[in-house]
N, C-alpha and C. Protein backbone atom coordinates (compact mmCIF):
# COMPACT_ATOMS: atom_id res chain seq x y z
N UNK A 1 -53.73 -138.55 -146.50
CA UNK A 1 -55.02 -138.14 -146.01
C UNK A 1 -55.83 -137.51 -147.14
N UNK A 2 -57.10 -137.64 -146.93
CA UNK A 2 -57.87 -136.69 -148.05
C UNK A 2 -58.76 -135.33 -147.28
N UNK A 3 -58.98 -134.82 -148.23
CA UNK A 3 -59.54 -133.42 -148.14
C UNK A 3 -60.21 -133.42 -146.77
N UNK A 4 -61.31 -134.47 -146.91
CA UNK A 4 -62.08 -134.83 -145.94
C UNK A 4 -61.36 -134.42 -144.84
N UNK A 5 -60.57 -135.57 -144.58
CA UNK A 5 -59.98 -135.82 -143.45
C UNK A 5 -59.04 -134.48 -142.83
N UNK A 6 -58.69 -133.45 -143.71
CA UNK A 6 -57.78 -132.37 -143.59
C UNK A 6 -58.11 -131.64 -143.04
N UNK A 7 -59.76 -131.44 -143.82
CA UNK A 7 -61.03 -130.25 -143.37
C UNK A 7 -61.29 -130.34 -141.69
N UNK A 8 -61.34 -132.03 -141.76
CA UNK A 8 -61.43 -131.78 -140.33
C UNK A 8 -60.78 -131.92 -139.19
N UNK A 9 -59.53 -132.11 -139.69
CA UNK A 9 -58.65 -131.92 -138.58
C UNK A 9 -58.09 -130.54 -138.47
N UNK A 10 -58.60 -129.38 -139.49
CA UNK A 10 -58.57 -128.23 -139.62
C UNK A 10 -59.62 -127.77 -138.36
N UNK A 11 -60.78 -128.38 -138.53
CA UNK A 11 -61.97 -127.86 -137.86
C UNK A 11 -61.74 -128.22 -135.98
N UNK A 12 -60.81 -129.46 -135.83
CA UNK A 12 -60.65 -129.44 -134.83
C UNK A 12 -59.39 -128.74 -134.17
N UNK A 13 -58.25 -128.25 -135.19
CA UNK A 13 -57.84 -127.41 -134.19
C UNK A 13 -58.31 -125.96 -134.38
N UNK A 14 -58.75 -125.74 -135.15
CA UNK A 14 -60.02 -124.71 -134.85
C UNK A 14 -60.61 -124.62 -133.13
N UNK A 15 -61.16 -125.43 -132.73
CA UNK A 15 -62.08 -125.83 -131.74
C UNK A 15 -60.95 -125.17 -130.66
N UNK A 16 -59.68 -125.67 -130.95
CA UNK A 16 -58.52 -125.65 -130.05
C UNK A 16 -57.93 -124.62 -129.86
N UNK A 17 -58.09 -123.49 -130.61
CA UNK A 17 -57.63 -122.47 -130.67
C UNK A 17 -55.82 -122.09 -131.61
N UNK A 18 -55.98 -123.43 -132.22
CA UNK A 18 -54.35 -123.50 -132.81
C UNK A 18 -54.55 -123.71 -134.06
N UNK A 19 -54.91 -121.82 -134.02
CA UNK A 19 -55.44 -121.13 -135.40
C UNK A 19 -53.64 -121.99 -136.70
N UNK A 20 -52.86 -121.61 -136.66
CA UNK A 20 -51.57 -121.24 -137.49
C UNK A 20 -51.84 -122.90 -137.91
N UNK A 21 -51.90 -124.23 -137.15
CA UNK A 21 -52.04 -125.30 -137.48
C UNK A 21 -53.14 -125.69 -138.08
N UNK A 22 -54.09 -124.99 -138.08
CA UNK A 22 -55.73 -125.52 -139.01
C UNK A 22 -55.25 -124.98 -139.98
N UNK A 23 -54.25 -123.65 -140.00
CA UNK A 23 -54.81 -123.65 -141.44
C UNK A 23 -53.90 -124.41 -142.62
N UNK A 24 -52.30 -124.52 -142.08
CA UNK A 24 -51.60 -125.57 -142.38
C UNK A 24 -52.61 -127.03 -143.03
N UNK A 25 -53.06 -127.21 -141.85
CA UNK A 25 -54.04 -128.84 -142.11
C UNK A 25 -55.07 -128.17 -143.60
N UNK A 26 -56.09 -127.38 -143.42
CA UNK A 26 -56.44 -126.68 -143.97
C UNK A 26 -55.93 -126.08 -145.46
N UNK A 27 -54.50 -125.59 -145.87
CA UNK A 27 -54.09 -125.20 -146.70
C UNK A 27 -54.42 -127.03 -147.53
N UNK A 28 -53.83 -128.03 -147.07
CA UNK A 28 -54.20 -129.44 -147.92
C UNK A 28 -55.32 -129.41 -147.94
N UNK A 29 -56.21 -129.44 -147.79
CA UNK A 29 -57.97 -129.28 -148.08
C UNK A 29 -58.27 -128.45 -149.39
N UNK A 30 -57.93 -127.60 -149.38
CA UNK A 30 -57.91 -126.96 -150.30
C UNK A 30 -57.01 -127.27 -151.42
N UNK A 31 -55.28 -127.85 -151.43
CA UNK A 31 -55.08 -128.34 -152.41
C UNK A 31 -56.06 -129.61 -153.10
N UNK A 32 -56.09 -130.26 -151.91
CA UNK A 32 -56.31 -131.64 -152.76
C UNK A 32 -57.96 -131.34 -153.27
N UNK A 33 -58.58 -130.41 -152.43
CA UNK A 33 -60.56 -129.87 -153.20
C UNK A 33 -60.29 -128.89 -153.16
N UNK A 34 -60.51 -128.06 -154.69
CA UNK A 34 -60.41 -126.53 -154.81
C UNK A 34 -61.55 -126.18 -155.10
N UNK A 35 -62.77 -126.98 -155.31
CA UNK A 35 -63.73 -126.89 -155.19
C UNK A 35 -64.93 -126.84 -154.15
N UNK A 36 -64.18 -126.88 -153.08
CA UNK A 36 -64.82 -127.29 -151.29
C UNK A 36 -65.18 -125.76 -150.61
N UNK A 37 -66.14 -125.29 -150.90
CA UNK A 37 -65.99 -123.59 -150.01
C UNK A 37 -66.10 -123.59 -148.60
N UNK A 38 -66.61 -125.10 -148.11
CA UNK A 38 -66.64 -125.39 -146.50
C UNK A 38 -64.43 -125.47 -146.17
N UNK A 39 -64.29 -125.83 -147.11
CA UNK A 39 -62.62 -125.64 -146.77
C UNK A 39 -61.99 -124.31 -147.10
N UNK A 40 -62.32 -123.57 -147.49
CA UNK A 40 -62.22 -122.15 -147.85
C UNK A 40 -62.74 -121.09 -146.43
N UNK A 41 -63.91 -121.55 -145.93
CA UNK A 41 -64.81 -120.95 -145.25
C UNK A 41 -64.05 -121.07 -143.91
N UNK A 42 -63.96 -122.15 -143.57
CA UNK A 42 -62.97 -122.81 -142.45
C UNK A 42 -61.57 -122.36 -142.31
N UNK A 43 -61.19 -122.00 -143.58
CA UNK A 43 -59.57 -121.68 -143.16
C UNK A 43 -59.36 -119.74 -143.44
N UNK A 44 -60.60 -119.65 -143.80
CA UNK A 44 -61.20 -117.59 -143.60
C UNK A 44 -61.08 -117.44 -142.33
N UNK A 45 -61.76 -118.73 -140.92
CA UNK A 45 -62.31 -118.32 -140.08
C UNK A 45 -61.11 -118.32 -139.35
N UNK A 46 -60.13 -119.40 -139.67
CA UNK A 46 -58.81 -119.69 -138.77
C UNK A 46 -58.04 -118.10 -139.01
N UNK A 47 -57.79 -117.66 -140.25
CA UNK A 47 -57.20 -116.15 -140.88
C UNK A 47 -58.02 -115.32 -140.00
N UNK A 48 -59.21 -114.96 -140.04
CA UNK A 48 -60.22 -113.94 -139.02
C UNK A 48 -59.54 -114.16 -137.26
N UNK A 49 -59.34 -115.45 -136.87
CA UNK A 49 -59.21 -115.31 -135.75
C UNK A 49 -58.00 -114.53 -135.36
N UNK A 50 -57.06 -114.99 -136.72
CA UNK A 50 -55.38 -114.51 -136.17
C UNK A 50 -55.39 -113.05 -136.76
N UNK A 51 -56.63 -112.96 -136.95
CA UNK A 51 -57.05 -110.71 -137.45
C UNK A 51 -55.75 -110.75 -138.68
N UNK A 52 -55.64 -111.98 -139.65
CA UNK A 52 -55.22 -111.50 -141.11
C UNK A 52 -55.90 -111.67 -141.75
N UNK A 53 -56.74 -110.23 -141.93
CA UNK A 53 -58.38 -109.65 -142.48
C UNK A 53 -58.01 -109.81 -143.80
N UNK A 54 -57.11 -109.46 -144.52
CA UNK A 54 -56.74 -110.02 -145.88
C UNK A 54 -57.12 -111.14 -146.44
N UNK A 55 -55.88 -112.04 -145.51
CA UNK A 55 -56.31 -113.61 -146.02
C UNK A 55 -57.76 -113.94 -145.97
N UNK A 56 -58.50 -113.81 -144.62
CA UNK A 56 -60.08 -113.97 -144.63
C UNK A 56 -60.76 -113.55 -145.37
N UNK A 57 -60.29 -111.98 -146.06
CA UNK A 57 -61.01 -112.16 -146.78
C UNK A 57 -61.42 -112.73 -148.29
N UNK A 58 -60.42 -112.69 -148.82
CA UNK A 58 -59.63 -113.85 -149.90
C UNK A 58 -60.84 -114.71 -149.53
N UNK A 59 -60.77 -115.96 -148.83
CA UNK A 59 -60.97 -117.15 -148.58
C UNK A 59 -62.80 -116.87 -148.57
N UNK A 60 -63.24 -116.22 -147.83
CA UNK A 60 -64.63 -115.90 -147.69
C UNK A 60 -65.41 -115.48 -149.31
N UNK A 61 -64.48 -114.68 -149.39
CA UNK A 61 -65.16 -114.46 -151.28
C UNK A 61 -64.84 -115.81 -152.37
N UNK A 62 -64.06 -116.63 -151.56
CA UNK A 62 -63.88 -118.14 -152.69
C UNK A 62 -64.99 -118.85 -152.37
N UNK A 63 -65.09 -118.74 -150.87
CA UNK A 63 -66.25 -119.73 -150.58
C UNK A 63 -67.57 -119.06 -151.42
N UNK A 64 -67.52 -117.86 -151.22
CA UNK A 64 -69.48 -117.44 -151.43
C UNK A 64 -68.83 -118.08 -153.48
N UNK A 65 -67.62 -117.16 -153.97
CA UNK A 65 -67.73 -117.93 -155.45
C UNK A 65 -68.30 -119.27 -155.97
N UNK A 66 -67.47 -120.61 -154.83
CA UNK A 66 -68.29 -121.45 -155.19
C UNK A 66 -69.92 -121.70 -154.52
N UNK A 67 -70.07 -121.23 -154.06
CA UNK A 67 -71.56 -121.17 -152.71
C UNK A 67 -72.12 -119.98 -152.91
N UNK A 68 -72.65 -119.48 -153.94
CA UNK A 68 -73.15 -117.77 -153.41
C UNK A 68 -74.60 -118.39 -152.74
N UNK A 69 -74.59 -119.42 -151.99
CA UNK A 69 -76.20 -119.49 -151.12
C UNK A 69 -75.41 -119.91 -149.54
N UNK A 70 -74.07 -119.71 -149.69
CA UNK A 70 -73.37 -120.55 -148.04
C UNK A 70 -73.42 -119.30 -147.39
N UNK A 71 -74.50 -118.87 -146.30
CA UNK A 71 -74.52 -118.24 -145.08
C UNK A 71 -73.61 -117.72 -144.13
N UNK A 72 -72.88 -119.03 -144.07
CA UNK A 72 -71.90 -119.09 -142.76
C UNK A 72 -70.88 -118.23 -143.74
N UNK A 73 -70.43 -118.11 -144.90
CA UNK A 73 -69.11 -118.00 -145.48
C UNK A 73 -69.96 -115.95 -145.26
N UNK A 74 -71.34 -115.84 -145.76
CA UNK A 74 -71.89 -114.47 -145.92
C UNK A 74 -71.36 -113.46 -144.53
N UNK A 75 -72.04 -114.17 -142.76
CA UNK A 75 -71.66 -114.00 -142.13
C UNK A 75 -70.29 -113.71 -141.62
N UNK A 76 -69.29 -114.27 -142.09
CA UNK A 76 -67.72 -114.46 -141.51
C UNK A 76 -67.35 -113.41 -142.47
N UNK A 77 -67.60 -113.19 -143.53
CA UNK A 77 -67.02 -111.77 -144.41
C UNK A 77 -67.73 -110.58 -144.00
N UNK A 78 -68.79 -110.61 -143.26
CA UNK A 78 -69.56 -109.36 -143.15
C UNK A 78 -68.59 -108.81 -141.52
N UNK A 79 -68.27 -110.55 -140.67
CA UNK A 79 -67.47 -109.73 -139.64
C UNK A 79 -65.79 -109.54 -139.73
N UNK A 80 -65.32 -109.79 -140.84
CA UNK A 80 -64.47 -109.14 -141.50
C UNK A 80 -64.37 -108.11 -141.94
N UNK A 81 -65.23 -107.93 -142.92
CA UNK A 81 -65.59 -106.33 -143.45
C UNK A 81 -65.79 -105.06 -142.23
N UNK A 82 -66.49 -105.99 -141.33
CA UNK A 82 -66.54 -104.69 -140.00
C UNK A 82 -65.40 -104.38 -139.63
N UNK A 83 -64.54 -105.59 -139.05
CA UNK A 83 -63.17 -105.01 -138.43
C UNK A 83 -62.49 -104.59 -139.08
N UNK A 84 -62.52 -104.31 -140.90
CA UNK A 84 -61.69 -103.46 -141.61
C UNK A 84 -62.59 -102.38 -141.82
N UNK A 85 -63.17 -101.80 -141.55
CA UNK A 85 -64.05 -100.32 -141.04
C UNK A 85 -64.97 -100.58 -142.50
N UNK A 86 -65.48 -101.30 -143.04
CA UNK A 86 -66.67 -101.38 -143.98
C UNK A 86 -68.12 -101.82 -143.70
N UNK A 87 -68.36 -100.67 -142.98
CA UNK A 87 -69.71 -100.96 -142.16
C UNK A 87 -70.82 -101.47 -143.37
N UNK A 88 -70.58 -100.73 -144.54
CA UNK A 88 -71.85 -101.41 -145.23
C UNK A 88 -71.44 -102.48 -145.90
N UNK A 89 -70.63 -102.81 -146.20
CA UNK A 89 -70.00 -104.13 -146.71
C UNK A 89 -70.50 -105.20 -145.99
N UNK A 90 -70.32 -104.34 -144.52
CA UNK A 90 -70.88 -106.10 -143.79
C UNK A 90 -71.99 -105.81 -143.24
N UNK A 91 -72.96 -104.57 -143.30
CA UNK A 91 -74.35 -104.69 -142.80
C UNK A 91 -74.92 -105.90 -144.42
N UNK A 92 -74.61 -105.42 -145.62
CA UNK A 92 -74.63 -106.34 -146.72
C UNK A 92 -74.66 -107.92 -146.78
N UNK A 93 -73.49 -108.15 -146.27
CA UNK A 93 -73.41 -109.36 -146.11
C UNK A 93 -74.24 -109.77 -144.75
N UNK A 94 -74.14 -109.09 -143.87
CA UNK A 94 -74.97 -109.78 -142.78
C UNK A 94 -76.48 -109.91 -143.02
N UNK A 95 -76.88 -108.87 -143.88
CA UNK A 95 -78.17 -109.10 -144.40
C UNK A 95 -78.29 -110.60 -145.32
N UNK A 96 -77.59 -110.73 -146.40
CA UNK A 96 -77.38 -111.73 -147.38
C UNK A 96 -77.46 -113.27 -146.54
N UNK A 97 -76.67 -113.27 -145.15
CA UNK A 97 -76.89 -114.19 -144.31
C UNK A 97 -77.81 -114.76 -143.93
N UNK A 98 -78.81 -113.99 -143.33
CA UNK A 98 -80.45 -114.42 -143.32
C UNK A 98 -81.21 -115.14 -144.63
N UNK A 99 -80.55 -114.39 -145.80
CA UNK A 99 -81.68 -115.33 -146.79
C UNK A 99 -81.21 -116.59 -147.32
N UNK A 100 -79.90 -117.02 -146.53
CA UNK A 100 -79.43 -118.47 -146.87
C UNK A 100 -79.31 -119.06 -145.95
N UNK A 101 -79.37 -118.77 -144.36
CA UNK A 101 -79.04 -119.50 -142.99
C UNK A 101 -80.59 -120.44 -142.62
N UNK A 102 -80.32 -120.94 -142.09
CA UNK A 102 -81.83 -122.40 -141.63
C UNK A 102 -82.12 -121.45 -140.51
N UNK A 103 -83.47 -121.29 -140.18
CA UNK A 103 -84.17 -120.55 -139.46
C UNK A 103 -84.43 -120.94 -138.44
């Protein structure tokens, strides 16, 4: 399979709620594109759901590295940063969100 195809079978068990298996699918996305922050961003969100605020956040700061204009990756670290008690970390990022999200 390629990246492509990883990302989104990441994204659909995402949908499914079978966080531990996206990111499995997910972890190949990222081998085979280490350059992909939508596969980074995606497997932050699968880590956020299962509240390992660590890993998310790892993954969220790779994405904005390669993307410092990707929104969605700004957003998902700012509600990370909240649930690890860094209110301005993620009023920050949630601000940063607006000046890259489609209106």
């Amino acid at each position: 399979m390629t990246a492509i195809e990883h990302e989104a079978r990441g994204r659909e068990l995402i949908s499914r709620q079978a966080f531990a298996e996206a990111i499995a699918e997910l972890n190949d996305a990222v081998r085979l594109r280490p350059d992909s922050p939508h596969s980074y961003n995606a497997r932050g969100y699968a880590y956020l759901r299962l509240r390992d605020y660590k890993h998310a956040l790892a993954d969220f700061d790779q994405a904005i590295r390669l993307d410092p204009k990707y929104g969605n990756a700004y957003h998902n670290r700012g509600v990370v940063r909240r649930a690890m008690g860094d209110k301005a970390g993620a009023e920050a990022d949630l601000l940063r969100e607006r000046d890259f999200s489609p209106r």
